[in-house]
PDB file of N, CA and C in Angstrom:
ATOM      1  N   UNK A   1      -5.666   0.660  -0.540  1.00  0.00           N
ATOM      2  CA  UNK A   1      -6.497  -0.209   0.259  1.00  0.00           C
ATOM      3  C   UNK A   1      -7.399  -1.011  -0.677  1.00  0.00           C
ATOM      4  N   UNK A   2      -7.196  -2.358   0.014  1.00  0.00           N
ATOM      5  CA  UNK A   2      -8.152  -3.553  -1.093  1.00  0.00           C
ATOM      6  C   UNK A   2      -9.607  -3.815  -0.013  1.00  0.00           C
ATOM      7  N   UNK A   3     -10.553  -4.020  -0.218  1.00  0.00           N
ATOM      8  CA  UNK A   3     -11.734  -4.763   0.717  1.00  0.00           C
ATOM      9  C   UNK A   3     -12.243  -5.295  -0.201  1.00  0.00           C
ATOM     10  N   UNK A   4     -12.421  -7.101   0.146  1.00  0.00           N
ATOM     11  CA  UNK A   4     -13.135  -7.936  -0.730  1.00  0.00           C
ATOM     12  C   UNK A   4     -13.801  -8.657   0.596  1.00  0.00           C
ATOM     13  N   UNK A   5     -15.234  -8.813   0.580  1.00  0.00           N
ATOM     14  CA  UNK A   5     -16.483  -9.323   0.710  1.00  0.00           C
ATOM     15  C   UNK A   5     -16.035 -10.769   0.772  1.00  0.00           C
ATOM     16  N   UNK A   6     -16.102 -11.665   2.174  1.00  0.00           N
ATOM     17  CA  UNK A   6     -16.091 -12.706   2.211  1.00  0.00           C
ATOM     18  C   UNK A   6     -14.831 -13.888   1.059  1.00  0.00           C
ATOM     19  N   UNK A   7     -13.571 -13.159   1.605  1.00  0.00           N
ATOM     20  CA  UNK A   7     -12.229 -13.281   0.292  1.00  0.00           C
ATOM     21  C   UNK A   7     -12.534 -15.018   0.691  1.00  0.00           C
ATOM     22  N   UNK A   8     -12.520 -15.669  -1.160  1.00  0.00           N
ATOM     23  CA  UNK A   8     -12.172 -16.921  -1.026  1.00  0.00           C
ATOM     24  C   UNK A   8     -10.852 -17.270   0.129  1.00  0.00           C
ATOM     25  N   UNK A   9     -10.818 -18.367   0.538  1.00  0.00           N
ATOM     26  CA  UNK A   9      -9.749 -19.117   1.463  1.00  0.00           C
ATOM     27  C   UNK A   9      -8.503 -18.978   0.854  1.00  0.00           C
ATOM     28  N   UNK A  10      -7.197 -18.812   1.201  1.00  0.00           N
ATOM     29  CA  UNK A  10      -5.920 -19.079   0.217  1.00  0.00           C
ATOM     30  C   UNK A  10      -5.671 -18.171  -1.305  1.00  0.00           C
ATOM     31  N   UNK A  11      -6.387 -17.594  -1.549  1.00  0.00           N
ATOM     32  CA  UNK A  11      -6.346 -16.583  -2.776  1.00  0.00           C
ATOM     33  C   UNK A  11      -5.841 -15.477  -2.296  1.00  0.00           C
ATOM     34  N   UNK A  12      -4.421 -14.859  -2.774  1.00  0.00           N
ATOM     35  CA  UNK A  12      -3.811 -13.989  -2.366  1.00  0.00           C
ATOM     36  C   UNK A  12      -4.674 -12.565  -2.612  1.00  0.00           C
ATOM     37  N   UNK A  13      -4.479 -11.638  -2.305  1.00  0.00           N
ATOM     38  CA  UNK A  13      -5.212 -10.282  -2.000  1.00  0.00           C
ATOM     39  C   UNK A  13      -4.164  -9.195  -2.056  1.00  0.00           C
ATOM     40  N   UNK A  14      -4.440  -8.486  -2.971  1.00  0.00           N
ATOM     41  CA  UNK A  14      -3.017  -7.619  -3.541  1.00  0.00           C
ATOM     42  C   UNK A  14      -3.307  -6.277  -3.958  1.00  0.00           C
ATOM     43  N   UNK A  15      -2.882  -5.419  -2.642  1.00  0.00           N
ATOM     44  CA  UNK A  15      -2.834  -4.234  -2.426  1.00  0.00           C
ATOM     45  C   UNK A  15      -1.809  -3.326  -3.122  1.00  0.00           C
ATOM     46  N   UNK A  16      -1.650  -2.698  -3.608  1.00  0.00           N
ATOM     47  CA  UNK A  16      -0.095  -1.294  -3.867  1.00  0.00           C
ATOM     48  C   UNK A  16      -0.630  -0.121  -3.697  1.00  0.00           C
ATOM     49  N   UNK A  17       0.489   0.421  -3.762  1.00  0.00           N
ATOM     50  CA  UNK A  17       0.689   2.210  -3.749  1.00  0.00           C
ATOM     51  C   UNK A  17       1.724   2.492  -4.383  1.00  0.00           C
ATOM     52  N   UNK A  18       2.138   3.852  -5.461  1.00  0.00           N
ATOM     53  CA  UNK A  18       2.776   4.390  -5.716  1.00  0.00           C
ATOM     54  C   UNK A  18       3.356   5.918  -4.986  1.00  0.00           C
ATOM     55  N   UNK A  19       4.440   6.081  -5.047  1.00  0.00           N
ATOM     56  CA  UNK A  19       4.847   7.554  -4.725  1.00  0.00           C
ATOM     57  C   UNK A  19       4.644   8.173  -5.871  1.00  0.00           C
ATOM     58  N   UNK A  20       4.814   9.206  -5.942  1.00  0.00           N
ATOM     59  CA  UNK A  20       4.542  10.571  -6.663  1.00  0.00           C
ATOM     60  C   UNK A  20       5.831  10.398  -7.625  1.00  0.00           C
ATOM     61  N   UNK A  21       5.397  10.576  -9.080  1.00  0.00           N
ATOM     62  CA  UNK A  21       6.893  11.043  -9.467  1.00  0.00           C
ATOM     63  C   UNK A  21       7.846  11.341  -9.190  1.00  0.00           C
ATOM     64  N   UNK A  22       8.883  11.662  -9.501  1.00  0.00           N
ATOM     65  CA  UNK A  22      10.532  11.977  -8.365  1.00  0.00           C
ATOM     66  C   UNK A  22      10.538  11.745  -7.335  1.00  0.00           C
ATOM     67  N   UNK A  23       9.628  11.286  -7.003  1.00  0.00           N
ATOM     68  CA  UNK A  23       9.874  10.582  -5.324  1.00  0.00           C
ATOM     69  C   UNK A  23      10.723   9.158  -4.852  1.00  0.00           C
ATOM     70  N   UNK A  24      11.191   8.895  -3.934  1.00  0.00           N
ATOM     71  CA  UNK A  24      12.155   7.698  -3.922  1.00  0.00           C
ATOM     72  C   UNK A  24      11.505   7.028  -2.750  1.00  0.00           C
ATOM     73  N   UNK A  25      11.282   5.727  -2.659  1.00  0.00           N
ATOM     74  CA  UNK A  25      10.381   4.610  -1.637  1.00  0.00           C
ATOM     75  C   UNK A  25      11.716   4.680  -0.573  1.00  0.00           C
ATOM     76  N   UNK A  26      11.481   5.203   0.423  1.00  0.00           N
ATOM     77  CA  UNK A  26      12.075   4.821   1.614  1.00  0.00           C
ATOM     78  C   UNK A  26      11.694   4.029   2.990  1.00  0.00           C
ATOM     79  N   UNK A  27      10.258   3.393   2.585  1.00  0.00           N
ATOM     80  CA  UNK A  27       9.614   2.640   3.609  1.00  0.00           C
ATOM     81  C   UNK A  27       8.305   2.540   3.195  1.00  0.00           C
ATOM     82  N   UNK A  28       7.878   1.539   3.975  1.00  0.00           N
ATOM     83  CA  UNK A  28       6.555   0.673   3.694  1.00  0.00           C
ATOM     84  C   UNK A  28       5.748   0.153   4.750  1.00  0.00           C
ATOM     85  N   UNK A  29       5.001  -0.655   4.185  1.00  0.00           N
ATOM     86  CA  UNK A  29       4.429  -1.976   5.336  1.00  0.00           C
ATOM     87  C   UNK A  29       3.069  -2.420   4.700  1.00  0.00           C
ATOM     88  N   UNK A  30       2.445  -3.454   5.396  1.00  0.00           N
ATOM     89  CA  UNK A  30       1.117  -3.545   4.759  1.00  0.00           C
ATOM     90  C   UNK A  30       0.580  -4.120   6.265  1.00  0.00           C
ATOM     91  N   UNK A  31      -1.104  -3.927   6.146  1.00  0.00           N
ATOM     92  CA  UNK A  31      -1.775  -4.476   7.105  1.00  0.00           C
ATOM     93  C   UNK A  31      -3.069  -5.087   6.396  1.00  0.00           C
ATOM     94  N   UNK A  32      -3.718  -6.071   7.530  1.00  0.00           N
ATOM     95  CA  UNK A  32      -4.635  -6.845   7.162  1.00  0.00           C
ATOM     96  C   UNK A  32      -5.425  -6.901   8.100  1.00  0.00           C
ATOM     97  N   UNK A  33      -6.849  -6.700   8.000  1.00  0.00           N
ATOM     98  CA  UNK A  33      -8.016  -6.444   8.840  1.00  0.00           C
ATOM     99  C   UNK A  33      -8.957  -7.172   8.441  1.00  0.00           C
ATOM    100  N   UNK A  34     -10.383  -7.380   9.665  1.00  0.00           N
ATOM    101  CA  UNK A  34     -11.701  -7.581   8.962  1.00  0.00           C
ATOM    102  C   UNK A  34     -12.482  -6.513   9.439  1.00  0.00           C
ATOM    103  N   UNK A  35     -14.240  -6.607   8.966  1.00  0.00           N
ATOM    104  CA  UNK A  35     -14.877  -5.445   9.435  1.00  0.00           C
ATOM    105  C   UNK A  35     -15.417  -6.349  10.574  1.00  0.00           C
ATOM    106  N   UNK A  36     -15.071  -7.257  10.414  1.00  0.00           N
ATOM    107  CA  UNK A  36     -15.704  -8.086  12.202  1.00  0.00           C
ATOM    108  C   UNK A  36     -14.489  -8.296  13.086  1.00  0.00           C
ATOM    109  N   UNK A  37     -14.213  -7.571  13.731  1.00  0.00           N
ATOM    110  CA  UNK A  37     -13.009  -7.571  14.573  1.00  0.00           C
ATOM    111  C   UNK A  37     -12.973  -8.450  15.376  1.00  0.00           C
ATOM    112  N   UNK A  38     -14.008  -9.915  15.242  1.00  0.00           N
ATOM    113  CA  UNK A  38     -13.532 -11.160  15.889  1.00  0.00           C
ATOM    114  C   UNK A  38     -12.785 -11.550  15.161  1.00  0.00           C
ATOM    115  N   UNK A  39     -12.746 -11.353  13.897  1.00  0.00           N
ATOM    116  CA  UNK A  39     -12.146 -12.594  12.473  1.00  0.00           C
ATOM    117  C   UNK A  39     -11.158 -12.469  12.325  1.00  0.00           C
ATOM    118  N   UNK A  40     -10.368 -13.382  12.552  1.00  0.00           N
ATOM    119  CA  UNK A  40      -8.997 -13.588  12.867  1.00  0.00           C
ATOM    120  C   UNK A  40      -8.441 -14.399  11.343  1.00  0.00           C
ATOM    121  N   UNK A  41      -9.294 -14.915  10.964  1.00  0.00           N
ATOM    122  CA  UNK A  41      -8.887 -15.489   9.735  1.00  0.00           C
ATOM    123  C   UNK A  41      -7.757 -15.280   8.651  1.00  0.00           C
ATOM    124  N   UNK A  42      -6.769 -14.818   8.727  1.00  0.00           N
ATOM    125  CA  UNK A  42      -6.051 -13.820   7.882  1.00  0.00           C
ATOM    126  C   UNK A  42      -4.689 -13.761   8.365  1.00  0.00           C
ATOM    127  N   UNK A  43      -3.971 -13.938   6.883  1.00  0.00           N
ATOM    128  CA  UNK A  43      -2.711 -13.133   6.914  1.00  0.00           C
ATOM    129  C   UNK A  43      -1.818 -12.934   6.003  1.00  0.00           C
ATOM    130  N   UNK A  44      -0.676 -12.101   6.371  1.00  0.00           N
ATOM    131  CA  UNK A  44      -0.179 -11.533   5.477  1.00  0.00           C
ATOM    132  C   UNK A  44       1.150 -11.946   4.465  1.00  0.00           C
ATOM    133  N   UNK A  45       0.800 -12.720   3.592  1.00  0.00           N
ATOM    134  CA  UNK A  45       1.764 -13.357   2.932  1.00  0.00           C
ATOM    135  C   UNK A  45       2.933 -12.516   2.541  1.00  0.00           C
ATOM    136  N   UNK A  46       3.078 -11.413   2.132  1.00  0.00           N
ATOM    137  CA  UNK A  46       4.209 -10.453   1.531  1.00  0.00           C
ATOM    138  C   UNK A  46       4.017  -8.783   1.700  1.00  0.00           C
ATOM    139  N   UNK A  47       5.155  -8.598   1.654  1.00  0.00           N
ATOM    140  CA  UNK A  47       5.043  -6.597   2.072  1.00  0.00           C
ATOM    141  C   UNK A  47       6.387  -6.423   1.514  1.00  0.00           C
ATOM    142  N   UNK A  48       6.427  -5.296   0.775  1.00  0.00           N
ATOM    143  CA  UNK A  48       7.795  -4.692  -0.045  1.00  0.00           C
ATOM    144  C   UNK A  48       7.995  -4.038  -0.572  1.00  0.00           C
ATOM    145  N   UNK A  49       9.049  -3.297  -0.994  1.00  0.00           N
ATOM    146  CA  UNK A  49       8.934  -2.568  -1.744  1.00  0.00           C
ATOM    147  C   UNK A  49       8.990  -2.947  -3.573  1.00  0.00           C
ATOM    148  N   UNK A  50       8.375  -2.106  -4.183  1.00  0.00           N
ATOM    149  CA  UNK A  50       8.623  -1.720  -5.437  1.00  0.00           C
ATOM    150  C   UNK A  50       9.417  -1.113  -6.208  1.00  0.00           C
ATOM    151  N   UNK A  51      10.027  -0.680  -7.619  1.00  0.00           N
ATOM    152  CA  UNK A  51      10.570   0.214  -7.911  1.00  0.00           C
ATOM    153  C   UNK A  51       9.956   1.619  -7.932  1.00  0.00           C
ATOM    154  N   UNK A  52       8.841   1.702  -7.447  1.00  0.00           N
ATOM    155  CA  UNK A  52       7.775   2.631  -7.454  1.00  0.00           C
ATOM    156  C   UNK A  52       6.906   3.214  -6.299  1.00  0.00           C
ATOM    157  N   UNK A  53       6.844   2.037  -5.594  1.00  0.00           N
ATOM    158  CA  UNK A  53       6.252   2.515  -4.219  1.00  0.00           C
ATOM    159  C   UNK A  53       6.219   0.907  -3.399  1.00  0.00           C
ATOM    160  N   UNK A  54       4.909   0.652  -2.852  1.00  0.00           N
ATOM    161  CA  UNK A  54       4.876  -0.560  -1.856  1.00  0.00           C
ATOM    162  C   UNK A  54       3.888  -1.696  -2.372  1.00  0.00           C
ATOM    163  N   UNK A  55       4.072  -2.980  -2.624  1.00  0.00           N
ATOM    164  CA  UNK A  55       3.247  -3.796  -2.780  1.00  0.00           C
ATOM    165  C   UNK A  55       2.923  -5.040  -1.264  1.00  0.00           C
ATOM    166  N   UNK A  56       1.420  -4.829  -0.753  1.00  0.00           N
ATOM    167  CA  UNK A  56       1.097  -6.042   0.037  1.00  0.00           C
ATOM    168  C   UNK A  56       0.296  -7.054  -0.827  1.00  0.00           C
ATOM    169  N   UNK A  57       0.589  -8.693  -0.047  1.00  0.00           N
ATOM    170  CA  UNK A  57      -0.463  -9.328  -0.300  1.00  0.00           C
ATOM    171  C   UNK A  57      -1.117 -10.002   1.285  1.00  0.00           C
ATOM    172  N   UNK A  58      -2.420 -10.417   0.663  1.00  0.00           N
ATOM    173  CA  UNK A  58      -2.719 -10.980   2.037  1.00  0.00           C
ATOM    174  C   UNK A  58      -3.707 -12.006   1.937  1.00  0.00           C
ATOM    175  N   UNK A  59      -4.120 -13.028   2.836  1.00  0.00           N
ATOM    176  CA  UNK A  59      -4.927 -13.726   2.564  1.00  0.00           C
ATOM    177  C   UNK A  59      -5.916 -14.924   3.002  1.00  0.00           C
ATOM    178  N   UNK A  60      -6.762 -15.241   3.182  1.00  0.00           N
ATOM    179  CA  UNK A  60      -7.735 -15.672   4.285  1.00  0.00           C
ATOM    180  C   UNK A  60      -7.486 -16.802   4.519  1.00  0.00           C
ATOM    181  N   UNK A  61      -7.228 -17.293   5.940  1.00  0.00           N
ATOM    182  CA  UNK A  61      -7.194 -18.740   6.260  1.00  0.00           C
ATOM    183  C   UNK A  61      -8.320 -19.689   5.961  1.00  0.00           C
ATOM    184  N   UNK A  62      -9.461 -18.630   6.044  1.00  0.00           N
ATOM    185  CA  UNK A  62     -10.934 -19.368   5.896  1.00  0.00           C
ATOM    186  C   UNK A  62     -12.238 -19.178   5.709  1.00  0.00           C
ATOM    187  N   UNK A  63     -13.084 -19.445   5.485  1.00  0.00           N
ATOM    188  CA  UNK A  63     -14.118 -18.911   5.304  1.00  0.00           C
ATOM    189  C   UNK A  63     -14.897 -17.602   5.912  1.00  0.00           C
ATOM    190  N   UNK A  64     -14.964 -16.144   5.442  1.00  0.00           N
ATOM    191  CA  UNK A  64     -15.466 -14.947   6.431  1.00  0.00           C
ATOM    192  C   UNK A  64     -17.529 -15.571   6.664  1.00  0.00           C
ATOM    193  N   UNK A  65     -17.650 -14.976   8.038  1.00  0.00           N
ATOM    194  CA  UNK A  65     -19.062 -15.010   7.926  1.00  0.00           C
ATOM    195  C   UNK A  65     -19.893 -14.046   6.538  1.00  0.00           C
ATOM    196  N   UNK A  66     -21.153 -14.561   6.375  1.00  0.00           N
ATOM    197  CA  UNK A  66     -21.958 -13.391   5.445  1.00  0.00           C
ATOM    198  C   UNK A  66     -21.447 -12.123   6.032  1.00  0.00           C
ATOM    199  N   UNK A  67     -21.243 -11.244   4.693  1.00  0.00           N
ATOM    200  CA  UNK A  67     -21.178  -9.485   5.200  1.00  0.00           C
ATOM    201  C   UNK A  67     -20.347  -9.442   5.713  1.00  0.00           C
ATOM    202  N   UNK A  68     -19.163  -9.981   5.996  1.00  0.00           N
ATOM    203  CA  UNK A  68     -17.867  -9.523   6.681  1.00  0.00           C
ATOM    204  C   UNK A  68     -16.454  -9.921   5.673  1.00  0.00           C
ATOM    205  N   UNK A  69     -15.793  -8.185   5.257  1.00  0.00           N
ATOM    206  CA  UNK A  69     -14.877  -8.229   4.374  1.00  0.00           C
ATOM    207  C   UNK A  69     -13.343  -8.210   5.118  1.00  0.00           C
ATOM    208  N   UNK A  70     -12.664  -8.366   4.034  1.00  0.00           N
ATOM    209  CA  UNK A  70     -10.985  -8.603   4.285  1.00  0.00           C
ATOM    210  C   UNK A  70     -10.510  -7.044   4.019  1.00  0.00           C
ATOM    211  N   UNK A  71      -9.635  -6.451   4.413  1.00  0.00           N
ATOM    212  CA  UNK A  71      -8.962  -5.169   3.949  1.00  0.00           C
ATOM    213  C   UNK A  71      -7.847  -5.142   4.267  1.00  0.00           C
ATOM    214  N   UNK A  72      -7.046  -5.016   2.808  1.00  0.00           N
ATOM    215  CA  UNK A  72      -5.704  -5.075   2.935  1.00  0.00           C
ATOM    216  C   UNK A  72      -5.149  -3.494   2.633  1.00  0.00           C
ATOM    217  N   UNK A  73      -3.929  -3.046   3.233  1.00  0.00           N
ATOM    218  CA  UNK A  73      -4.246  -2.213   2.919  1.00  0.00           C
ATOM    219  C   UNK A  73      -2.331  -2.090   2.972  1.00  0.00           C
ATOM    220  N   UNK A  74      -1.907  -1.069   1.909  1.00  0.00           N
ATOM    221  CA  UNK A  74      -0.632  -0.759   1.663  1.00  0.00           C
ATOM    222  C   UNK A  74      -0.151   0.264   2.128  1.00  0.00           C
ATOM    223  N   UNK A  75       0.685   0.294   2.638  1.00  0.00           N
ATOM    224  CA  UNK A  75       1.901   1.971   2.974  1.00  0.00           C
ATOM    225  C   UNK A  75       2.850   2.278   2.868  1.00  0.00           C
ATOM    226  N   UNK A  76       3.250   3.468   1.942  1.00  0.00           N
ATOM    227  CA  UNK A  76       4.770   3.980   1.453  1.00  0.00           C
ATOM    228  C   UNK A  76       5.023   5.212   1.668  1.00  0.00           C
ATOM    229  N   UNK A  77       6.235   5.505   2.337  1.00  0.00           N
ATOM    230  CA  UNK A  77       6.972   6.348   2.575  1.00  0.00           C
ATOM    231  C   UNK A  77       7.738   6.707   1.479  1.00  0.00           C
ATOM    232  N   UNK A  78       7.831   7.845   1.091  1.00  0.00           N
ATOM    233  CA  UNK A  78       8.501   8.345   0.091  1.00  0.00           C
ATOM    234  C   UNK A  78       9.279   9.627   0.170  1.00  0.00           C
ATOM    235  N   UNK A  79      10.030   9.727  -0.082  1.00  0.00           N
ATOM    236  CA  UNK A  79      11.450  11.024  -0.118  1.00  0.00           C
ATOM    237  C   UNK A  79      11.185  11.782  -1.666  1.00  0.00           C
ATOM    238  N   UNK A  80      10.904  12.941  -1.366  1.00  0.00           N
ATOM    239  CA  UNK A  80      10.924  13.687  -2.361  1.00  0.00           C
ATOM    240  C   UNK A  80      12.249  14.078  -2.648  1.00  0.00           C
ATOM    241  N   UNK A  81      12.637  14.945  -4.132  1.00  0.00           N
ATOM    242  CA  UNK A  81      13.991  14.814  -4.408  1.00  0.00           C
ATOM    243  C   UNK A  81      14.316  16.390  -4.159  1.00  0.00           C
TER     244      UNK A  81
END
């Protein structure tokens, strides 16, 4: 999970996760939030996997009010061996 404070406009926002050693990525996703749950401002340019685990990016349509952050946040499923 990423949270940046009022994310410049258009500047991507880049979350990952790794699995555990010997582990194998069998699923993912990413999400994108604010802490002002009016702010719609946002979205999610990319979600995928890695050779390792999951990479998101994400990123603000526009200006956040004062005090209200972006949180991106990554998720991987992983298969142990």
């Amino acid at each position: 999970m990423v949270e940046v404070e009022r994310p410049d406009a258009n500047t991507a926002i880049v979350a990952a996760v790794d699995c555990l050693a010997g582990e194998q990525v069998i699923g993912g996703g990413t999400t994108v939030s604010a802490t002002d749950p009016t702010e719609t401002r946002f979205h999610v340019l990319s979600s995928g996997p890695t050779p390792t685990g999951w990479l998101g990016m994400a990123a603000a349509t526009g200006r956040f009010g004062p005090g209200v952050s972006m949180i991106v946040t990554a998720t991987v499923y992983c298969l142990g061996s």
